[in-house]
N, C-alpha and C. Protein backbone atom coordinates (compact mmCIF):
# COMPACT_ATOMS: atom_id res chain seq x y z
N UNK A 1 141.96 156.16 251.13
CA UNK A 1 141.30 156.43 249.86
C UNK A 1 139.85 156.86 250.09
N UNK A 2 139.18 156.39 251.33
CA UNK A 2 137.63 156.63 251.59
C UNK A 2 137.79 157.75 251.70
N UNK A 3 138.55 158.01 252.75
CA UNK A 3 138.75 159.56 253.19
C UNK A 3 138.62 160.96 252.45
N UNK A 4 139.70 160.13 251.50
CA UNK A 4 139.73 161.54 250.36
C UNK A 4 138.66 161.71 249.32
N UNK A 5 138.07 160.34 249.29
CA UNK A 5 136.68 160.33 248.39
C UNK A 5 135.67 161.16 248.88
N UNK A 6 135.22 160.90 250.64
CA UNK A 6 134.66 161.74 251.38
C UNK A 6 135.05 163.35 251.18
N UNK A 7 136.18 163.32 251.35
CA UNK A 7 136.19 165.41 251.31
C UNK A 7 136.18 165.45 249.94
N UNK A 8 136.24 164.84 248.74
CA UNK A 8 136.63 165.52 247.61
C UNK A 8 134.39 165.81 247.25
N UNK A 9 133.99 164.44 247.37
CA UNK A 9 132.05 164.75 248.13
C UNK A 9 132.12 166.30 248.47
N UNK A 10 132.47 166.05 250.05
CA UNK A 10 132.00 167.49 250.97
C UNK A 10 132.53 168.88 250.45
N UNK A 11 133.30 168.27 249.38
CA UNK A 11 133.93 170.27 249.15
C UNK A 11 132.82 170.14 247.93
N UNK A 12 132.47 168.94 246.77
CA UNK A 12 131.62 169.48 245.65
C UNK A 12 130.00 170.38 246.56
N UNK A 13 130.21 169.58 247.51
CA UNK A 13 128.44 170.27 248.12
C UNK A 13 128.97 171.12 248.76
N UNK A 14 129.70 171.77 249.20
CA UNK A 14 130.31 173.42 249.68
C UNK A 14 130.17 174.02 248.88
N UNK A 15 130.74 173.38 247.22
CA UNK A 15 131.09 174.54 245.96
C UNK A 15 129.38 174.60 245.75
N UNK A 16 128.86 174.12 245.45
CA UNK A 16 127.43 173.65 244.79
C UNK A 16 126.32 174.14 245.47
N UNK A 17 126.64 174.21 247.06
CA UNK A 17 125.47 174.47 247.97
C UNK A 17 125.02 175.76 247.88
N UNK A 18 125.02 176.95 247.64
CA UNK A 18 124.82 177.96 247.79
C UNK A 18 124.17 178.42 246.08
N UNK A 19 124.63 177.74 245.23
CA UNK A 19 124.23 177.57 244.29
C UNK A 19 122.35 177.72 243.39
N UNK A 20 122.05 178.45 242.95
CA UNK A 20 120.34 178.67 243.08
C UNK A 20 119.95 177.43 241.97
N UNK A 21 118.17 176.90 242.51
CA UNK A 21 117.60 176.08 241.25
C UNK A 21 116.32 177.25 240.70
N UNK A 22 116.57 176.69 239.57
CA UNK A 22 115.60 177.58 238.53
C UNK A 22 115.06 176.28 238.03
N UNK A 23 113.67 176.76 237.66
CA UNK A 23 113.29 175.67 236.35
C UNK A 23 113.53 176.19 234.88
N UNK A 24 113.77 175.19 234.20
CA UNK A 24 113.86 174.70 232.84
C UNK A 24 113.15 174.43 232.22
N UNK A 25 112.88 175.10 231.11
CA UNK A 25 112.00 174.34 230.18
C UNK A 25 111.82 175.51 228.66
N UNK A 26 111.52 175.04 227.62
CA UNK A 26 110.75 175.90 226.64
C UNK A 26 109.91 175.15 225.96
N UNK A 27 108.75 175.82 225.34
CA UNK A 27 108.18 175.29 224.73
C UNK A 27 107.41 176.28 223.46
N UNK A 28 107.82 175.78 222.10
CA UNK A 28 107.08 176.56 220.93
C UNK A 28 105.81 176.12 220.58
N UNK A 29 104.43 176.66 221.02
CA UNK A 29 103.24 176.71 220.06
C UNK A 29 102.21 176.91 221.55
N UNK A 30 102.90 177.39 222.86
CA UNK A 30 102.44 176.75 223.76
C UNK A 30 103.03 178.02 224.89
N UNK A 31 101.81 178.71 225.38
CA UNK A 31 102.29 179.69 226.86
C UNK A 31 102.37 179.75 227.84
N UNK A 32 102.72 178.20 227.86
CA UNK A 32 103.19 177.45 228.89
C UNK A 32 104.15 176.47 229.03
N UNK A 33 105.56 175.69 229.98
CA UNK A 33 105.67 175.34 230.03
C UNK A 33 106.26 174.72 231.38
N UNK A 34 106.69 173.22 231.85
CA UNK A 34 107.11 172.85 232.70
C UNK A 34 108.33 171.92 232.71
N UNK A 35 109.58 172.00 233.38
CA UNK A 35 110.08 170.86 233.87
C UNK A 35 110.90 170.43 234.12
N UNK A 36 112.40 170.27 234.38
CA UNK A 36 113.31 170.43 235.31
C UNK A 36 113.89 170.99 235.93
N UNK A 37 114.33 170.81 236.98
CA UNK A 37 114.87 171.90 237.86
C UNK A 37 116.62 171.69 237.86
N UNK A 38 117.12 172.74 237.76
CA UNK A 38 118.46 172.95 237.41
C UNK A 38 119.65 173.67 238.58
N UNK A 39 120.18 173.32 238.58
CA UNK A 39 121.37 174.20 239.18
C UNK A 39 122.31 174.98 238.94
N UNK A 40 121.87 176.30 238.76
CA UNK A 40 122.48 177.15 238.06
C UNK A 40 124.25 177.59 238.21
N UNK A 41 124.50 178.01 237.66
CA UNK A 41 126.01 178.12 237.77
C UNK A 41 126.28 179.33 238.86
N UNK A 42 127.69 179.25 239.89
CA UNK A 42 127.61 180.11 240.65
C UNK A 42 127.72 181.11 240.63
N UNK A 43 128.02 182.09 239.32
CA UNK A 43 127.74 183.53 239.07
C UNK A 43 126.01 183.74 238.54
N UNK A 44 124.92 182.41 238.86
CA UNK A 44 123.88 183.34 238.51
C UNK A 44 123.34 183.76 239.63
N UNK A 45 123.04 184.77 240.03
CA UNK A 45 121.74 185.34 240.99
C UNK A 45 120.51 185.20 240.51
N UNK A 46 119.85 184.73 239.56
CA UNK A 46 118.09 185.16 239.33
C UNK A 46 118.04 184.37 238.29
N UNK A 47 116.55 183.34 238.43
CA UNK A 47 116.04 182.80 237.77
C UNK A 47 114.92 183.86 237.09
N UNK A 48 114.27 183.20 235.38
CA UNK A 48 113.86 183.90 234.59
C UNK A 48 112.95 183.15 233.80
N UNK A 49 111.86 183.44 233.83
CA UNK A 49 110.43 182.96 233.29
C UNK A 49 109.97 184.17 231.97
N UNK A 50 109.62 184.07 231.29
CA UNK A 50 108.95 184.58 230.01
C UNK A 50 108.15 184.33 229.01
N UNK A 51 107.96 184.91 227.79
CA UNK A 51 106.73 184.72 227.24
C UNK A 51 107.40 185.18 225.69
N UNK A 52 107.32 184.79 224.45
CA UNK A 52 107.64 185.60 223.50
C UNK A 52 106.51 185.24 222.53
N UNK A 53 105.74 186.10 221.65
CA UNK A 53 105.29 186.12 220.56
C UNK A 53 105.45 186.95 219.61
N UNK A 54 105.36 186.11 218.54
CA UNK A 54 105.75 186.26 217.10
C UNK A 54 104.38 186.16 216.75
N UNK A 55 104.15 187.07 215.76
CA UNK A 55 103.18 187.37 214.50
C UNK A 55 103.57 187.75 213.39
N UNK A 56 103.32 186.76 212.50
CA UNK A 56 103.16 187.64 211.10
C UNK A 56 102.03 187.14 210.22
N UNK A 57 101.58 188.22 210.00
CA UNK A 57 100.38 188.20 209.41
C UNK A 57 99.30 187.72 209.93
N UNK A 58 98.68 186.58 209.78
CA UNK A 58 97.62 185.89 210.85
C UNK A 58 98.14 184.35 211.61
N UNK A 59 99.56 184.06 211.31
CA UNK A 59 100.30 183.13 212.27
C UNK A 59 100.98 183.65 213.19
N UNK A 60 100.34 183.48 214.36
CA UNK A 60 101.00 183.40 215.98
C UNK A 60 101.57 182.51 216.40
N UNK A 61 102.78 182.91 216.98
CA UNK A 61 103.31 181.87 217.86
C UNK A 61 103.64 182.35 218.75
N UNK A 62 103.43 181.47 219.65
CA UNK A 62 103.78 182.00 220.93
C UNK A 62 104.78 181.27 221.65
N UNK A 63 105.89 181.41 222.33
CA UNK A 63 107.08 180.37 222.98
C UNK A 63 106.98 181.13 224.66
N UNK A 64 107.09 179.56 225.41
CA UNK A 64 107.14 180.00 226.74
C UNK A 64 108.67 179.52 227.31
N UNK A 65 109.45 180.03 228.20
CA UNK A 65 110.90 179.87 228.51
C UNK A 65 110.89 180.16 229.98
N UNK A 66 111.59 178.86 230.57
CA UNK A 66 111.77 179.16 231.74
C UNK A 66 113.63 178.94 232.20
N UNK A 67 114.47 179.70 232.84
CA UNK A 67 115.81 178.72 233.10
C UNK A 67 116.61 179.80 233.66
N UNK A 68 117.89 179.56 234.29
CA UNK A 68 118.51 180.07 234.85
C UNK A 68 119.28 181.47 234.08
N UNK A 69 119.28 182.68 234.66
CA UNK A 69 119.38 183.89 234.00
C UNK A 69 120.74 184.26 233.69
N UNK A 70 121.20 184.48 232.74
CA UNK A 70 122.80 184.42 232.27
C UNK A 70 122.60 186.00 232.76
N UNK A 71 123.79 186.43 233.46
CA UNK A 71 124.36 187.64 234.77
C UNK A 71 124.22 188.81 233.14
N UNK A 72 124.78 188.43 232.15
CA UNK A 72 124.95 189.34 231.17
C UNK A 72 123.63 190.33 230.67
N UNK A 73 122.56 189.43 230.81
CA UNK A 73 120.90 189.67 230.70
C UNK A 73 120.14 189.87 231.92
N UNK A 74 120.68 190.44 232.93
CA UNK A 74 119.90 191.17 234.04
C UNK A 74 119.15 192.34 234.00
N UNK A 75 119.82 193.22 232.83
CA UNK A 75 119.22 194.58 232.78
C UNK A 75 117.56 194.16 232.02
N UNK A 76 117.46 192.88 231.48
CA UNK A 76 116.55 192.85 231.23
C UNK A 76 115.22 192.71 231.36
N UNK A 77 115.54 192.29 233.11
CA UNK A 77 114.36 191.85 233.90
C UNK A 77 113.26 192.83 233.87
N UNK A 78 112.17 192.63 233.91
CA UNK A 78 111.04 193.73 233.87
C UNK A 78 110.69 194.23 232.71
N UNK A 79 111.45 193.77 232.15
CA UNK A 79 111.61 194.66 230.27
C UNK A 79 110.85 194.17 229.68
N UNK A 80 110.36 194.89 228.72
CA UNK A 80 109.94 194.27 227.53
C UNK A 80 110.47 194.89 226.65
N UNK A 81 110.38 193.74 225.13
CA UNK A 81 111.29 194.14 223.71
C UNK A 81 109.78 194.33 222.87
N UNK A 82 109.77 194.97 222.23
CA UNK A 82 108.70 194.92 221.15
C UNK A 82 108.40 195.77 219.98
N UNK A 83 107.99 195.04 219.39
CA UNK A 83 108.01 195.77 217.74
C UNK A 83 106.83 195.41 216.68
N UNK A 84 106.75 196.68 216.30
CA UNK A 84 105.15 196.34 215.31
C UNK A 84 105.32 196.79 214.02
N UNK A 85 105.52 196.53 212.32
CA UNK A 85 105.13 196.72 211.69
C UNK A 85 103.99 196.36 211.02
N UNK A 86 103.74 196.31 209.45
CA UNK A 86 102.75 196.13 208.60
C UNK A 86 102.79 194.51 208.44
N UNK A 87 104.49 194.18 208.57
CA UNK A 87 103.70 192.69 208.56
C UNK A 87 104.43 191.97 209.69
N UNK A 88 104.64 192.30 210.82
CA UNK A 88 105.30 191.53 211.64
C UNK A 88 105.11 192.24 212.97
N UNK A 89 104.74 191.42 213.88
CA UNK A 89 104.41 192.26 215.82
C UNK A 89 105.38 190.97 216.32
N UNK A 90 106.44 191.55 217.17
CA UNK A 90 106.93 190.59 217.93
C UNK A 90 107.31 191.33 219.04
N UNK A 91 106.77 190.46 220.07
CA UNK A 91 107.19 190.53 221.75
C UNK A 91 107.47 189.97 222.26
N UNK A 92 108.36 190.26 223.39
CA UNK A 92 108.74 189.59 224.72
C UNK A 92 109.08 190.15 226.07
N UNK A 93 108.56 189.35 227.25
CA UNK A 93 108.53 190.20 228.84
C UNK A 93 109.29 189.01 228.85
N UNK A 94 109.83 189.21 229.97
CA UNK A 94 110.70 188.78 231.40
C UNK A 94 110.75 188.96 232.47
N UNK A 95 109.97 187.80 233.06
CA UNK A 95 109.84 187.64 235.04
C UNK A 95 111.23 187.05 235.56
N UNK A 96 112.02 188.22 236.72
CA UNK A 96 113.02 187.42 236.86
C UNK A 96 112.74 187.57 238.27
N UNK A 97 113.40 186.68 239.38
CA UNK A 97 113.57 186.25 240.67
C UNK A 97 115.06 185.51 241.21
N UNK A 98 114.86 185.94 242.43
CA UNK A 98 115.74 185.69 243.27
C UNK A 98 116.04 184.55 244.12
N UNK A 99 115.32 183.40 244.12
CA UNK A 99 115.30 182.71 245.19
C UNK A 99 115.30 180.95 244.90
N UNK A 100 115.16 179.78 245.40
CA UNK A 100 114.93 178.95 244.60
C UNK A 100 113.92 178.27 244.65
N UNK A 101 113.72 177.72 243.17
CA UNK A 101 112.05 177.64 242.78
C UNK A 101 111.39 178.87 242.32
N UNK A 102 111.77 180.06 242.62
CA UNK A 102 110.88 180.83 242.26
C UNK A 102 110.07 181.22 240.89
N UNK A 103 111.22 180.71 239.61
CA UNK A 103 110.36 180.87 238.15
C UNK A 103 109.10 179.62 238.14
N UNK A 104 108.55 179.04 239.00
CA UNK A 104 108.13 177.89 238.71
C UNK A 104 106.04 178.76 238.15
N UNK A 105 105.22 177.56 238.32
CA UNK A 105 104.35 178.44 237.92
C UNK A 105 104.40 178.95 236.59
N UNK A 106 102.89 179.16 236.54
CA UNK A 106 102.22 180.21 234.88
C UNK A 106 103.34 180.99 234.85
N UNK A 107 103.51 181.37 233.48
CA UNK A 107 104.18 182.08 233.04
C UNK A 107 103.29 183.41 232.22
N UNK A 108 103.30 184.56 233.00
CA UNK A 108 102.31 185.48 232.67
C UNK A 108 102.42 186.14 231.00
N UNK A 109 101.31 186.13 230.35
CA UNK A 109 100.73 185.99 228.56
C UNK A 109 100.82 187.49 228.50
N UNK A 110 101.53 188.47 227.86
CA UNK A 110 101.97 189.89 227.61
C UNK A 110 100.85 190.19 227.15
N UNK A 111 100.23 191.43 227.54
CA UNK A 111 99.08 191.86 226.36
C UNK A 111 99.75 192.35 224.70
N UNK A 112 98.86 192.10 224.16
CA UNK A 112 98.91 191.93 222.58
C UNK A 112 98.69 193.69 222.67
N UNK A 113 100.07 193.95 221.48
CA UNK A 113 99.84 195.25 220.75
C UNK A 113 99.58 196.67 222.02
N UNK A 114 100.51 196.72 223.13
CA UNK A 114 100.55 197.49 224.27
C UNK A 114 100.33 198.73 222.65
């Protein structure tokens, strides 16, 4: 019974090992945030750090997001989304990486109104 307890262990850290950590976290009012580190599922390649603000009118908000990059949202890396009317500016960038640990760290503040 040890035995098989042992390999059924050594195959989860075979499946798991190769596996990337990203950090986790969001936070609304705030362009920054920090704090767990995760193990992403084995179809992700690239962790993903960002920045989004919302304006309307003279309320800003700003949300910071850090976490493991769903494969479906890759084209988005480097991107930015953004939009400006008369009563609403909303943006967002995306830092993505390859490695683990790498979203950790500031999360870089988009310039306002490119």
């Amino acid at each position: 019974m040890r035995t098989i307890l042992a390999a059924v262990v050594m195959l989860q850290a075979l499946i798991t090992g190769d596996c990337l950590l990203c950090e986790q976290c969001f936070a609304v009012g705030s362009g920054q945030c920090s704090g767990i580190f995760k193990q992403c599922s084995p179809d992700v390649t690239h962790c993903v750090k960002g920045m989004e603000n919302s304006t309307l009118g003279t309320r800003v908000v700003l949300s910071a997001f850090k976490d493991c990059l769903d494969p479906s949202q890759k084209a988005a890396c480097g991107r930015e989304l953004f939009h400006k009317d008369s009563l609403l500016f909303f943006q967002i960038s995306r830092t993505c990486c390859d490695s683990d640990f790498c979203n950790t760290g500031d999360v870089e503040v988009p310039a306002v109104g490119k």
